[in-house]
ModelCIF file with pLDDT and N, C-alpha, C, O atoms, coordinates in Angstrom:
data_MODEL
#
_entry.id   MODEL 
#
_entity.id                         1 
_entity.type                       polymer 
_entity.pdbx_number_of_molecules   1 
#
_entity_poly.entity_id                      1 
_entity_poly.type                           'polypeptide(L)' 
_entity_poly.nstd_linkage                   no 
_entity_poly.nstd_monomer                   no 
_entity_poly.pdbx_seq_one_letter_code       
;(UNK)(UNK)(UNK)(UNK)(UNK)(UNK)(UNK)(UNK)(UNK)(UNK)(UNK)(UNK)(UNK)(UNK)(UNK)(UNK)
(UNK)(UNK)(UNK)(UNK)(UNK)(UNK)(UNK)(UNK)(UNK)(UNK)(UNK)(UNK)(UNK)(UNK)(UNK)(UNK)
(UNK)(UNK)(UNK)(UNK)(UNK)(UNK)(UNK)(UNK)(UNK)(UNK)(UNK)(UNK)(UNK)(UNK)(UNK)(UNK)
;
_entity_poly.pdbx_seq_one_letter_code_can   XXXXXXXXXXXXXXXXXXXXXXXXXXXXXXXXXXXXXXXXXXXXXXXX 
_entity_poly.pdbx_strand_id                 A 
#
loop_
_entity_poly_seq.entity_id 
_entity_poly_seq.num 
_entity_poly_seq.mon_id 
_entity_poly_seq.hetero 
1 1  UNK n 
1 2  UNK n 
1 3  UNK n 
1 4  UNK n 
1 5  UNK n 
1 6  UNK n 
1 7  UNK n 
1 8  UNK n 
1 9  UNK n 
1 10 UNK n 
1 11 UNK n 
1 12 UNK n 
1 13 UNK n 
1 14 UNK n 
1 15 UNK n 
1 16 UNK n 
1 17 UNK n 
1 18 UNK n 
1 19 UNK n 
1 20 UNK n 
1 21 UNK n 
1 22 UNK n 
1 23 UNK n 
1 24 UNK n 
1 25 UNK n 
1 26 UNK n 
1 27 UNK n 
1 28 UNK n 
1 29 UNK n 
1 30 UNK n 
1 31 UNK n 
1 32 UNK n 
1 33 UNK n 
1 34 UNK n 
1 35 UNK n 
1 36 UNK n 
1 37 UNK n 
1 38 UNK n 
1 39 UNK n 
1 40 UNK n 
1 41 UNK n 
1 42 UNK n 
1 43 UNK n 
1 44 UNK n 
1 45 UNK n 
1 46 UNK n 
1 47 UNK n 
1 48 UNK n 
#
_struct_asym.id          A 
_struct_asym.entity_id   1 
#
loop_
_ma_qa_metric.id 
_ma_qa_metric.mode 
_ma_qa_metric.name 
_ma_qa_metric.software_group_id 
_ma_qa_metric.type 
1 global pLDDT . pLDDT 
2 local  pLDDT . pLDDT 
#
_ma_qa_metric_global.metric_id      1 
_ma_qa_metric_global.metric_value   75.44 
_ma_qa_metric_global.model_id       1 
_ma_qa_metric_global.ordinal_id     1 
#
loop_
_ma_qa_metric_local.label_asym_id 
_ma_qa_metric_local.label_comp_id 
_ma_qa_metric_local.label_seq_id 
_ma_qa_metric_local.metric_id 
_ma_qa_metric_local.metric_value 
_ma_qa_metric_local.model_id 
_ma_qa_metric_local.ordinal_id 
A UNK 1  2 89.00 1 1  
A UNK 2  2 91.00 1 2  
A UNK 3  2 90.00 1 3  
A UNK 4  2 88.00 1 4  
A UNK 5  2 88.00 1 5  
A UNK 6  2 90.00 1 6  
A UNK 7  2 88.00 1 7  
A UNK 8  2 86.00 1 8  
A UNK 9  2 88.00 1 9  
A UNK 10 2 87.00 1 10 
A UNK 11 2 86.00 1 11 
A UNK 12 2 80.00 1 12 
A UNK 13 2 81.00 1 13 
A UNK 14 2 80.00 1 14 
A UNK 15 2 78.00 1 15 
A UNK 16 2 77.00 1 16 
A UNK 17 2 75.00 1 17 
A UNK 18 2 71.00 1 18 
A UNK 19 2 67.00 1 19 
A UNK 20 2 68.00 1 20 
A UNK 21 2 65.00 1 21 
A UNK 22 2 58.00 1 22 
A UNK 23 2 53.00 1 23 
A UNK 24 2 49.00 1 24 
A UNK 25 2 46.00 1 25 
A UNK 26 2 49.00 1 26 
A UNK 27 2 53.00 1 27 
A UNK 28 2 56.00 1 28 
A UNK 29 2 59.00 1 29 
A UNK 30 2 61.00 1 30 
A UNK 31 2 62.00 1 31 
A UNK 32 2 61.00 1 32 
A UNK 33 2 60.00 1 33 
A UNK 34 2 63.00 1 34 
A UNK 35 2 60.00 1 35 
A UNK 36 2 65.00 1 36 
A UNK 37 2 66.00 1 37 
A UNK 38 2 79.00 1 38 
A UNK 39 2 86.00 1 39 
A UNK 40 2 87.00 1 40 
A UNK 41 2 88.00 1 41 
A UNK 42 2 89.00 1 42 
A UNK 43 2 92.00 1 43 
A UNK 44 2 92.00 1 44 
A UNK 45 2 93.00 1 45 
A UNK 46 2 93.00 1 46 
A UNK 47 2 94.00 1 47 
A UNK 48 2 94.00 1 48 
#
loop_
_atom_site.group_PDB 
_atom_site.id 
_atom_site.type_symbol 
_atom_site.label_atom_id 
_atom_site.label_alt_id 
_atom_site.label_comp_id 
_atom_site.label_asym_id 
_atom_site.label_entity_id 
_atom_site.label_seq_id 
_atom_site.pdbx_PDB_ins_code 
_atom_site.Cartn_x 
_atom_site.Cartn_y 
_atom_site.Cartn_z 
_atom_site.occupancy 
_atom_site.B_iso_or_equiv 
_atom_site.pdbx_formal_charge 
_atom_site.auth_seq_id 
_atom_site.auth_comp_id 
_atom_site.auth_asym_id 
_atom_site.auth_atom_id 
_atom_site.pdbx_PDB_model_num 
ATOM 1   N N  . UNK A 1 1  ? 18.301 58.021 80.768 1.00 89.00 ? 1  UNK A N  1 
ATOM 2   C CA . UNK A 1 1  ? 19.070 59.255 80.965 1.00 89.00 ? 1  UNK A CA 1 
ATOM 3   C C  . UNK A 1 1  ? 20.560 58.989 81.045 1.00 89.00 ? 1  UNK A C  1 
ATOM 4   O O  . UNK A 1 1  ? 21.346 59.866 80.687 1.00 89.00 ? 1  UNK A O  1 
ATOM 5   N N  . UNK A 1 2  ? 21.081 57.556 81.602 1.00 91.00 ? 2  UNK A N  1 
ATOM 6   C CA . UNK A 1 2  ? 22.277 57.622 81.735 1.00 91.00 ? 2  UNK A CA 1 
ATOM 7   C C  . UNK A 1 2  ? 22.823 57.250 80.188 1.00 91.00 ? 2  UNK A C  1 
ATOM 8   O O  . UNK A 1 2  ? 23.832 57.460 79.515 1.00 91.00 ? 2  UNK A O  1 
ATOM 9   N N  . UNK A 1 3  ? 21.890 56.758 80.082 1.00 90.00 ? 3  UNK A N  1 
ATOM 10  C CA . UNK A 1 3  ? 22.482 56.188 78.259 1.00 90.00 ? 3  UNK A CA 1 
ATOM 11  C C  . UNK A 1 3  ? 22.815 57.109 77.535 1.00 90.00 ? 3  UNK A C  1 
ATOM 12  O O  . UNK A 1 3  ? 23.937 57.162 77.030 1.00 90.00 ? 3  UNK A O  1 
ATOM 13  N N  . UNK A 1 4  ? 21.866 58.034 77.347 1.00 88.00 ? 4  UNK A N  1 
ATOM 14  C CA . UNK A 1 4  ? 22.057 58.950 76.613 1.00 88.00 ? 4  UNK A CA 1 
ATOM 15  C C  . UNK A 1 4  ? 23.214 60.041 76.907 1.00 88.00 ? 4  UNK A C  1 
ATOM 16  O O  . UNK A 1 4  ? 23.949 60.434 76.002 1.00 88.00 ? 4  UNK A O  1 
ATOM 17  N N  . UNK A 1 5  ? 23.323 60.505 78.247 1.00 88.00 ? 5  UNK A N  1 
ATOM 18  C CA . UNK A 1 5  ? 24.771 60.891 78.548 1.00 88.00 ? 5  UNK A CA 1 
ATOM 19  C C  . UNK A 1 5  ? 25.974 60.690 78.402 1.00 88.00 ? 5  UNK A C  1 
ATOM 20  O O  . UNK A 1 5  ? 26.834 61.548 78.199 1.00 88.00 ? 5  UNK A O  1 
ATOM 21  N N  . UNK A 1 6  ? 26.167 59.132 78.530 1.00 90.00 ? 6  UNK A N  1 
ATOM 22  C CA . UNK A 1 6  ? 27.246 58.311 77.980 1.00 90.00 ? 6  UNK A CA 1 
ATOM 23  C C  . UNK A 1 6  ? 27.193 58.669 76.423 1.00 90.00 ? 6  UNK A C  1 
ATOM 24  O O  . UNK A 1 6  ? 28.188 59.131 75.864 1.00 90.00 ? 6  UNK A O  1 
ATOM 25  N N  . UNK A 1 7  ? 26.100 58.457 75.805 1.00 88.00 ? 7  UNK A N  1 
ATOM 26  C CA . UNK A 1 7  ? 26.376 58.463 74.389 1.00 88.00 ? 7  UNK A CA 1 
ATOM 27  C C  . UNK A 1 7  ? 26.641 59.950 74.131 1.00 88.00 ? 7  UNK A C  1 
ATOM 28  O O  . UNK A 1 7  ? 27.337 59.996 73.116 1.00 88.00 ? 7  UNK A O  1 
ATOM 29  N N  . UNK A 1 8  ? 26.516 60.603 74.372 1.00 86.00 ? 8  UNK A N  1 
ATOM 30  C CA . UNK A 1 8  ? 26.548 62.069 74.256 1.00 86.00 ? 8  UNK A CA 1 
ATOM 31  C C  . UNK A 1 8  ? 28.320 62.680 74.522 1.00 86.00 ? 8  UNK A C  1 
ATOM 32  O O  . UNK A 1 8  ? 28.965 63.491 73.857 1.00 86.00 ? 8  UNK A O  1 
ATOM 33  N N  . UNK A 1 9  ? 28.734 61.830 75.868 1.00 88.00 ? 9  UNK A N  1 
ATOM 34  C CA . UNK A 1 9  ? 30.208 61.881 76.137 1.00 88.00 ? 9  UNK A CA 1 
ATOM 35  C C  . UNK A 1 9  ? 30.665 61.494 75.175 1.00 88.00 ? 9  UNK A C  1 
ATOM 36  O O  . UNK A 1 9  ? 31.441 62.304 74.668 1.00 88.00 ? 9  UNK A O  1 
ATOM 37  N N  . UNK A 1 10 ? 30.469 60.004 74.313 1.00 87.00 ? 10 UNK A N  1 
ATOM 38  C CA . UNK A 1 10 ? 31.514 59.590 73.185 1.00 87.00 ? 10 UNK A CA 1 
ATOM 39  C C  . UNK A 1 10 ? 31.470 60.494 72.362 1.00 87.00 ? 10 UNK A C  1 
ATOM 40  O O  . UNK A 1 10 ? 32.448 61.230 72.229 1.00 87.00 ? 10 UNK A O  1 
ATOM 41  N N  . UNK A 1 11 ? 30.408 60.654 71.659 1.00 86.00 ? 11 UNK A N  1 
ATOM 42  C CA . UNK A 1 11 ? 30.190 61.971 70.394 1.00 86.00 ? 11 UNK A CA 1 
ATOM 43  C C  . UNK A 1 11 ? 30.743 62.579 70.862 1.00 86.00 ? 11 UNK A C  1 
ATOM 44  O O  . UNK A 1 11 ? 31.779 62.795 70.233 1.00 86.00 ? 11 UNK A O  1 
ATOM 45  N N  . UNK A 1 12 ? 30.662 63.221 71.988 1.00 80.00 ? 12 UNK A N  1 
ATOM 46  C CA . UNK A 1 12 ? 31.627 64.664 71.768 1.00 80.00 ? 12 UNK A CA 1 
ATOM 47  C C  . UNK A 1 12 ? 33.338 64.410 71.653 1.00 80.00 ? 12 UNK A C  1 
ATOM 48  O O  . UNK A 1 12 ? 34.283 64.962 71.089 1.00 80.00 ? 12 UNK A O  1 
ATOM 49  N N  . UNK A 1 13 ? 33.146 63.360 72.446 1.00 81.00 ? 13 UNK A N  1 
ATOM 50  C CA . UNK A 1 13 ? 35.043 62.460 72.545 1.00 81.00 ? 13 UNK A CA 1 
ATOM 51  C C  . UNK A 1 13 ? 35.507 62.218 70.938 1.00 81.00 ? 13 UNK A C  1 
ATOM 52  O O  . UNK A 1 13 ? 36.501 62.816 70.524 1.00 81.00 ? 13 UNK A O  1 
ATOM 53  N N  . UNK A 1 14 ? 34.872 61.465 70.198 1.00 80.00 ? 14 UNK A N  1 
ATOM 54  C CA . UNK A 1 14 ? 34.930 61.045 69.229 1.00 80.00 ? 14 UNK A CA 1 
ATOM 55  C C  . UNK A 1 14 ? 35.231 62.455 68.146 1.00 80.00 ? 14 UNK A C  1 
ATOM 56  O O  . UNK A 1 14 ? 36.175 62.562 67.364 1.00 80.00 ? 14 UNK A O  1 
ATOM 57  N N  . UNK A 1 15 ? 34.151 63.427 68.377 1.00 78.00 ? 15 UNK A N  1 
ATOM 58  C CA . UNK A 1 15 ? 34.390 64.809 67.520 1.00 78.00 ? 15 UNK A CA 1 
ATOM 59  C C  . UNK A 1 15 ? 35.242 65.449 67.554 1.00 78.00 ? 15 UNK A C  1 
ATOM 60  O O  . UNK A 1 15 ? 35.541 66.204 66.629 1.00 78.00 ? 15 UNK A O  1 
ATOM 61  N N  . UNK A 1 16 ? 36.230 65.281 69.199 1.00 77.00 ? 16 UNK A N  1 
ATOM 62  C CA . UNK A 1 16 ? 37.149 66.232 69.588 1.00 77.00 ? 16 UNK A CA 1 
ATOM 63  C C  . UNK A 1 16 ? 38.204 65.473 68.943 1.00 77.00 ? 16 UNK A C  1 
ATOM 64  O O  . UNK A 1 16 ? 39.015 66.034 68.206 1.00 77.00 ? 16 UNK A O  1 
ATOM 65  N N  . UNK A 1 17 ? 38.233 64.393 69.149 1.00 75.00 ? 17 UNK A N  1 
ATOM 66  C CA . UNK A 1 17 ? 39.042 63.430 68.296 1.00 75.00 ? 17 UNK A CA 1 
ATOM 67  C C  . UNK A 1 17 ? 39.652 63.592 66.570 1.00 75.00 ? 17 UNK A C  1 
ATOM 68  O O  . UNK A 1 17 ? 40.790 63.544 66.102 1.00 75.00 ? 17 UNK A O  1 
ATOM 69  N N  . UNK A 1 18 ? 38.451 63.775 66.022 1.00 71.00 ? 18 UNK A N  1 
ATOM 70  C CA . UNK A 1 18 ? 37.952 63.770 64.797 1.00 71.00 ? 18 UNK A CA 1 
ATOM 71  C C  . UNK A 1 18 ? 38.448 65.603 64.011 1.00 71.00 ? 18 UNK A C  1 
ATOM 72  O O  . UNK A 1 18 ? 38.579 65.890 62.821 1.00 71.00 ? 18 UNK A O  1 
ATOM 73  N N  . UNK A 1 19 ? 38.576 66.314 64.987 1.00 67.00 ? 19 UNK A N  1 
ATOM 74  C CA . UNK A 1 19 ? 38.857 67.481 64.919 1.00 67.00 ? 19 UNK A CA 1 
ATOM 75  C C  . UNK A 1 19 ? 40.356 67.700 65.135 1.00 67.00 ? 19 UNK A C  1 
ATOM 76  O O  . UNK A 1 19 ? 40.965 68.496 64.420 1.00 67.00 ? 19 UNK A O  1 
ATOM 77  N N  . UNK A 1 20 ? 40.922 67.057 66.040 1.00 68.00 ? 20 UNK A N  1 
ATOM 78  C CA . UNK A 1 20 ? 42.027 67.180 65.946 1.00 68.00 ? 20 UNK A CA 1 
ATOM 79  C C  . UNK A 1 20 ? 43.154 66.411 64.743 1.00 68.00 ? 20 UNK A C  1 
ATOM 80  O O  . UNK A 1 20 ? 44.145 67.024 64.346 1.00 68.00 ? 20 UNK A O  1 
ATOM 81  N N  . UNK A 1 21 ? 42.808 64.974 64.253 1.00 65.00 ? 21 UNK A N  1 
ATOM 82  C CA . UNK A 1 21 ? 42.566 64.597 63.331 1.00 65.00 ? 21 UNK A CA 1 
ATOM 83  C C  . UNK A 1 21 ? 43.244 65.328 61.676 1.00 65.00 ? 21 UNK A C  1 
ATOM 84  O O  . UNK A 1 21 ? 44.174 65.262 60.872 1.00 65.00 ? 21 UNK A O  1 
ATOM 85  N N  . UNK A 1 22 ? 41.761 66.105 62.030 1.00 58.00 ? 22 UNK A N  1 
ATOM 86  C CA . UNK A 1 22 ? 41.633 67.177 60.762 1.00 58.00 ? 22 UNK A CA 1 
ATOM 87  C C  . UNK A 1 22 ? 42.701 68.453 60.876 1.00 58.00 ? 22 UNK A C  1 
ATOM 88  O O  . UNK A 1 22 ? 42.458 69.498 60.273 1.00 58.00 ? 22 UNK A O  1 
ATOM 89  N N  . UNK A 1 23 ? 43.808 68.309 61.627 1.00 53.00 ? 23 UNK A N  1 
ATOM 90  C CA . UNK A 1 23 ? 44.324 69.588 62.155 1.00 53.00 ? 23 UNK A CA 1 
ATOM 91  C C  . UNK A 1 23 ? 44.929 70.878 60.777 1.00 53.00 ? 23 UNK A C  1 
ATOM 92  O O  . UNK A 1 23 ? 45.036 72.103 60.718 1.00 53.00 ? 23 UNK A O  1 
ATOM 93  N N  . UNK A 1 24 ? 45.237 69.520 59.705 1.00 49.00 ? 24 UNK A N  1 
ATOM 94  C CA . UNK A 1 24 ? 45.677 70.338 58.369 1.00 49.00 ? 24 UNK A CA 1 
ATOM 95  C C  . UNK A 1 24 ? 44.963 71.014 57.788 1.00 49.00 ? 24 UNK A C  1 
ATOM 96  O O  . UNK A 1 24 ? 43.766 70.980 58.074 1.00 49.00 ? 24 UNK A O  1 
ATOM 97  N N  . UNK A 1 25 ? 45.478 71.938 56.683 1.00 46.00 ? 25 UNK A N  1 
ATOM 98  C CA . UNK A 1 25 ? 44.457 72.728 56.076 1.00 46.00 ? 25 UNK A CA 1 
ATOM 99  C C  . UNK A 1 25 ? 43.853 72.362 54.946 1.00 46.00 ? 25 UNK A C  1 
ATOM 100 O O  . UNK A 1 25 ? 43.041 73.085 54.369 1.00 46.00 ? 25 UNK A O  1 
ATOM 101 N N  . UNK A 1 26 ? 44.075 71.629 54.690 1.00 49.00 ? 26 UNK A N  1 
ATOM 102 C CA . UNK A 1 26 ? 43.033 70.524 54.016 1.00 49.00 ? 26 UNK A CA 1 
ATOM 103 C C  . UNK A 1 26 ? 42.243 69.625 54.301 1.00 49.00 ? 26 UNK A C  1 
ATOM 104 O O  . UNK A 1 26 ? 41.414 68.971 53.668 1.00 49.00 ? 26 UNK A O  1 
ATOM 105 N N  . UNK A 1 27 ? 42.622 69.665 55.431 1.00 53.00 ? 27 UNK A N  1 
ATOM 106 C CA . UNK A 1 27 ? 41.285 68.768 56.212 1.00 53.00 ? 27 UNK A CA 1 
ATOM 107 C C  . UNK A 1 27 ? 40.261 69.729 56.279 1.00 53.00 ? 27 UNK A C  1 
ATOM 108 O O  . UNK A 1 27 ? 39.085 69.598 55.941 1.00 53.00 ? 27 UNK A O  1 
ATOM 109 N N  . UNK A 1 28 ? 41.019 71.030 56.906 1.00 56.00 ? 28 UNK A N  1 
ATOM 110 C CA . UNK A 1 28 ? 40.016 72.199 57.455 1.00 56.00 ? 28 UNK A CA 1 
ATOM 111 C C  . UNK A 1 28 ? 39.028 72.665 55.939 1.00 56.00 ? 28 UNK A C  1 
ATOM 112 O O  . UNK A 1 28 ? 37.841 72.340 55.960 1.00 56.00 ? 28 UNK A O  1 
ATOM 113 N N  . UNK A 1 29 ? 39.382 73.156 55.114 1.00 59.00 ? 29 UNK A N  1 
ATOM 114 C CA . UNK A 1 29 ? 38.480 72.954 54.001 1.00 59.00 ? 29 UNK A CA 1 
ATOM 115 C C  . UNK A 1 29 ? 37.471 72.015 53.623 1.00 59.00 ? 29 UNK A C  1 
ATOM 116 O O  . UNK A 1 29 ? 36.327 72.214 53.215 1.00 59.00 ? 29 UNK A O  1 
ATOM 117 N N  . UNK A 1 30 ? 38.294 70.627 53.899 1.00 61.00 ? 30 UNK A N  1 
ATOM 118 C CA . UNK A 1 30 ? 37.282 69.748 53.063 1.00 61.00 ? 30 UNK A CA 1 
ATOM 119 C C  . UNK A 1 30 ? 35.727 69.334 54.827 1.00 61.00 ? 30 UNK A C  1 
ATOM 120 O O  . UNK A 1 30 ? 34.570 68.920 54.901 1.00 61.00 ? 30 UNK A O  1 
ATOM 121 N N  . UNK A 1 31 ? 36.366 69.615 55.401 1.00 62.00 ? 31 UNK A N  1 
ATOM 122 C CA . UNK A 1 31 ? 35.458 69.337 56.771 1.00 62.00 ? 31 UNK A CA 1 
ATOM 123 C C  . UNK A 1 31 ? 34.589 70.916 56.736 1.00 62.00 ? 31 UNK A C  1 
ATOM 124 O O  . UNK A 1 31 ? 33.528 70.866 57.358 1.00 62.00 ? 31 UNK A O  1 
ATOM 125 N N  . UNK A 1 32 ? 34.898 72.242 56.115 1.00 61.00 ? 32 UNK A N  1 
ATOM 126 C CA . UNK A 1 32 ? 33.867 73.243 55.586 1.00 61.00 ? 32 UNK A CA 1 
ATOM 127 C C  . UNK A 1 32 ? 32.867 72.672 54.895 1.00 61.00 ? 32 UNK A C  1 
ATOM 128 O O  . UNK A 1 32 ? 31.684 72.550 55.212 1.00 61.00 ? 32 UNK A O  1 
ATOM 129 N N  . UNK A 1 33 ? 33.686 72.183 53.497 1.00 60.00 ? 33 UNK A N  1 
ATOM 130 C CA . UNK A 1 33 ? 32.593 71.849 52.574 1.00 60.00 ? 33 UNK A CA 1 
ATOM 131 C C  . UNK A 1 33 ? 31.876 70.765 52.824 1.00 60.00 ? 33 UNK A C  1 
ATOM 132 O O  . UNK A 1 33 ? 30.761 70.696 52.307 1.00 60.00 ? 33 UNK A O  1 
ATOM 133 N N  . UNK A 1 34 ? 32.372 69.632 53.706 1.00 63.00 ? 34 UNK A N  1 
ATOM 134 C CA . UNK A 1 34 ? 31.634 68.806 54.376 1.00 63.00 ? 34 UNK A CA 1 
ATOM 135 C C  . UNK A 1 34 ? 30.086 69.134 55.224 1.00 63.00 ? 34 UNK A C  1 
ATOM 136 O O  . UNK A 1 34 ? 29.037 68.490 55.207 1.00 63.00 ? 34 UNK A O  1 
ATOM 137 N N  . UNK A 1 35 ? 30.451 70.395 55.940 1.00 60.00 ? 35 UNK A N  1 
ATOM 138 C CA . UNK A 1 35 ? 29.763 71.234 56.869 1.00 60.00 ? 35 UNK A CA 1 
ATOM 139 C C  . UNK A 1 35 ? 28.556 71.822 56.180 1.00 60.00 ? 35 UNK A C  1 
ATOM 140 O O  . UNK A 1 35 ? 27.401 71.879 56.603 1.00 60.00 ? 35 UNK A O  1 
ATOM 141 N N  . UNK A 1 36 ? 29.171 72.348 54.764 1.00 65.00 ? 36 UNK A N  1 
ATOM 142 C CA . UNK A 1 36 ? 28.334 73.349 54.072 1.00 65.00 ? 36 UNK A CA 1 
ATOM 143 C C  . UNK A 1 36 ? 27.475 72.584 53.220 1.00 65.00 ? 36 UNK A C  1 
ATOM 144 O O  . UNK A 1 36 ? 26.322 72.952 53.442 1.00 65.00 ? 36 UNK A O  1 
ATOM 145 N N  . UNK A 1 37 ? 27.513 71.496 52.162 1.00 66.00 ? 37 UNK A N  1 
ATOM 146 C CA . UNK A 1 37 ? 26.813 70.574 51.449 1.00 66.00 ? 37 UNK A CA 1 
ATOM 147 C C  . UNK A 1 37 ? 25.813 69.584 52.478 1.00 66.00 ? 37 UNK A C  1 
ATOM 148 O O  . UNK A 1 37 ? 24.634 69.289 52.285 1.00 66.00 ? 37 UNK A O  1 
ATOM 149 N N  . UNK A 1 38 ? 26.736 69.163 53.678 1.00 79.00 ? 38 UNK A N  1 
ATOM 150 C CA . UNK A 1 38 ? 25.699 67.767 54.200 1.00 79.00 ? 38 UNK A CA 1 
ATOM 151 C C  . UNK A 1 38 ? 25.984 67.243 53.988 1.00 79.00 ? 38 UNK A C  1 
ATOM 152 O O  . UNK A 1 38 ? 25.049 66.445 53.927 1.00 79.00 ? 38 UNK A O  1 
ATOM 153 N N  . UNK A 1 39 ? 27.247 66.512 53.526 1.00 86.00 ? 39 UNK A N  1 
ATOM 154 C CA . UNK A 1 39 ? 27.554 64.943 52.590 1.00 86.00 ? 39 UNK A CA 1 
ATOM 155 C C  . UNK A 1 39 ? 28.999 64.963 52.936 1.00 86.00 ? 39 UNK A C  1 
ATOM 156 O O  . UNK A 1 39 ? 29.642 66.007 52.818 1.00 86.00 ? 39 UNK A O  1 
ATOM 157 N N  . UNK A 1 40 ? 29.576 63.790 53.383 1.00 87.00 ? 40 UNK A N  1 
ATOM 158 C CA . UNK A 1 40 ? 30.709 63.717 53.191 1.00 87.00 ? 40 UNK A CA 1 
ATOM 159 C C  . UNK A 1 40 ? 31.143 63.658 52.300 1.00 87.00 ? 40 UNK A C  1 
ATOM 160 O O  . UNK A 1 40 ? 30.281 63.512 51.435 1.00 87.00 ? 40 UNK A O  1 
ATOM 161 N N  . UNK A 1 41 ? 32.698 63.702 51.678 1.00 88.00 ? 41 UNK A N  1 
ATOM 162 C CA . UNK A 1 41 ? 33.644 63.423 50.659 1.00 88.00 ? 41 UNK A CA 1 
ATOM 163 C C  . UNK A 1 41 ? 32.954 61.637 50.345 1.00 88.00 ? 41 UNK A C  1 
ATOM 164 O O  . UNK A 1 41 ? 32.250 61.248 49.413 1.00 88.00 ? 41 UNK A O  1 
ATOM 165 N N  . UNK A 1 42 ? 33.517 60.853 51.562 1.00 89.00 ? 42 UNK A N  1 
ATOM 166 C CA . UNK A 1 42 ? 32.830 59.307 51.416 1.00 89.00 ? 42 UNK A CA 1 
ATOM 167 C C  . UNK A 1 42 ? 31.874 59.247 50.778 1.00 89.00 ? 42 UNK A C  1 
ATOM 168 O O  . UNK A 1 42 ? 31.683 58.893 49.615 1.00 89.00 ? 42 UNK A O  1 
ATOM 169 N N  . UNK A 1 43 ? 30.932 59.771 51.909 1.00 92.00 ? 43 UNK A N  1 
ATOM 170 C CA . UNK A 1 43 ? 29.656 59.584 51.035 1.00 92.00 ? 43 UNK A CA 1 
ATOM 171 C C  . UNK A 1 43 ? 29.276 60.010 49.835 1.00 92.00 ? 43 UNK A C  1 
ATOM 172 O O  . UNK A 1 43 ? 28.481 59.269 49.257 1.00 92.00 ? 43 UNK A O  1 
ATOM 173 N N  . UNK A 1 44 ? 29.630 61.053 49.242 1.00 92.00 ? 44 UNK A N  1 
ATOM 174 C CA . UNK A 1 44 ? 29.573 61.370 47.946 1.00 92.00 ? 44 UNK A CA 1 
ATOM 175 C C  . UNK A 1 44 ? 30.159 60.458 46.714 1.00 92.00 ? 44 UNK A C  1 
ATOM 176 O O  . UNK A 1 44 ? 29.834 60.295 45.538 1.00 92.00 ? 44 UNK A O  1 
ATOM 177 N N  . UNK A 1 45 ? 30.848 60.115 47.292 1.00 93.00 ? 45 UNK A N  1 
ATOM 178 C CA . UNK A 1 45 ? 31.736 58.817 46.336 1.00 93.00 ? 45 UNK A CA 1 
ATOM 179 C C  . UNK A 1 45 ? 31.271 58.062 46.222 1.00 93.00 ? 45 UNK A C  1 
ATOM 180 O O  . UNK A 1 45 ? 31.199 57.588 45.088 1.00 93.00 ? 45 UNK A O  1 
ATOM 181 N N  . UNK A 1 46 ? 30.544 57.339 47.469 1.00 93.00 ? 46 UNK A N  1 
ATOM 182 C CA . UNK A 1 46 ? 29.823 56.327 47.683 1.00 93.00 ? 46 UNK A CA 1 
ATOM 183 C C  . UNK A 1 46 ? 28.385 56.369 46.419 1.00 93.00 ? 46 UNK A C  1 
ATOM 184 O O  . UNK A 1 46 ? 27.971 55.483 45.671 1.00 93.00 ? 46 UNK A O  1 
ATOM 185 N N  . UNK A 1 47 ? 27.895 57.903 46.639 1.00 94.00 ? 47 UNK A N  1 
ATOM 186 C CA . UNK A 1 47 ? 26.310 57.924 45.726 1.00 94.00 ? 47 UNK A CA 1 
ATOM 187 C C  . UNK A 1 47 ? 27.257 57.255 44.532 1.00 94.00 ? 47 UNK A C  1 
ATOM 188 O O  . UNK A 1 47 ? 27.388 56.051 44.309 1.00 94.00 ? 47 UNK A O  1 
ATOM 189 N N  . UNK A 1 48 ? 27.873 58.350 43.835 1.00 94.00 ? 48 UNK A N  1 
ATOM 190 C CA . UNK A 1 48 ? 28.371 58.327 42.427 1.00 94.00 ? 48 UNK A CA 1 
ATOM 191 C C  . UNK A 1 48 ? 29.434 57.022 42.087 1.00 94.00 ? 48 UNK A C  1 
ATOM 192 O O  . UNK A 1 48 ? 29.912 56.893 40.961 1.00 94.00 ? 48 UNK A O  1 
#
């Protein structure tokens, strides 16, 4: 239980992070279409 709390604190640390980050509006788009497909930009590059 404590593990998982801790891990649960970073993720969210890490997201809030990750969000602020993205503050441009091009981040904000590409973190939509990120949202909306399932795949990152990376990872998509990565398949192809």
């Amino acid at each position: 239980g404590r593990a998982f709390a801790r891990a649960l604190q970073q993720e969210f640390a890490a997201s809030q992070a990750a969000a602020r980050a993205r503050g441009t509006s091009a981040g904000q788009h590409s973190a939509a279409a990120t949202s909306i497909s399932g795949m990152s930009l990376t990872e998509a590059q990565q398949i192809l």
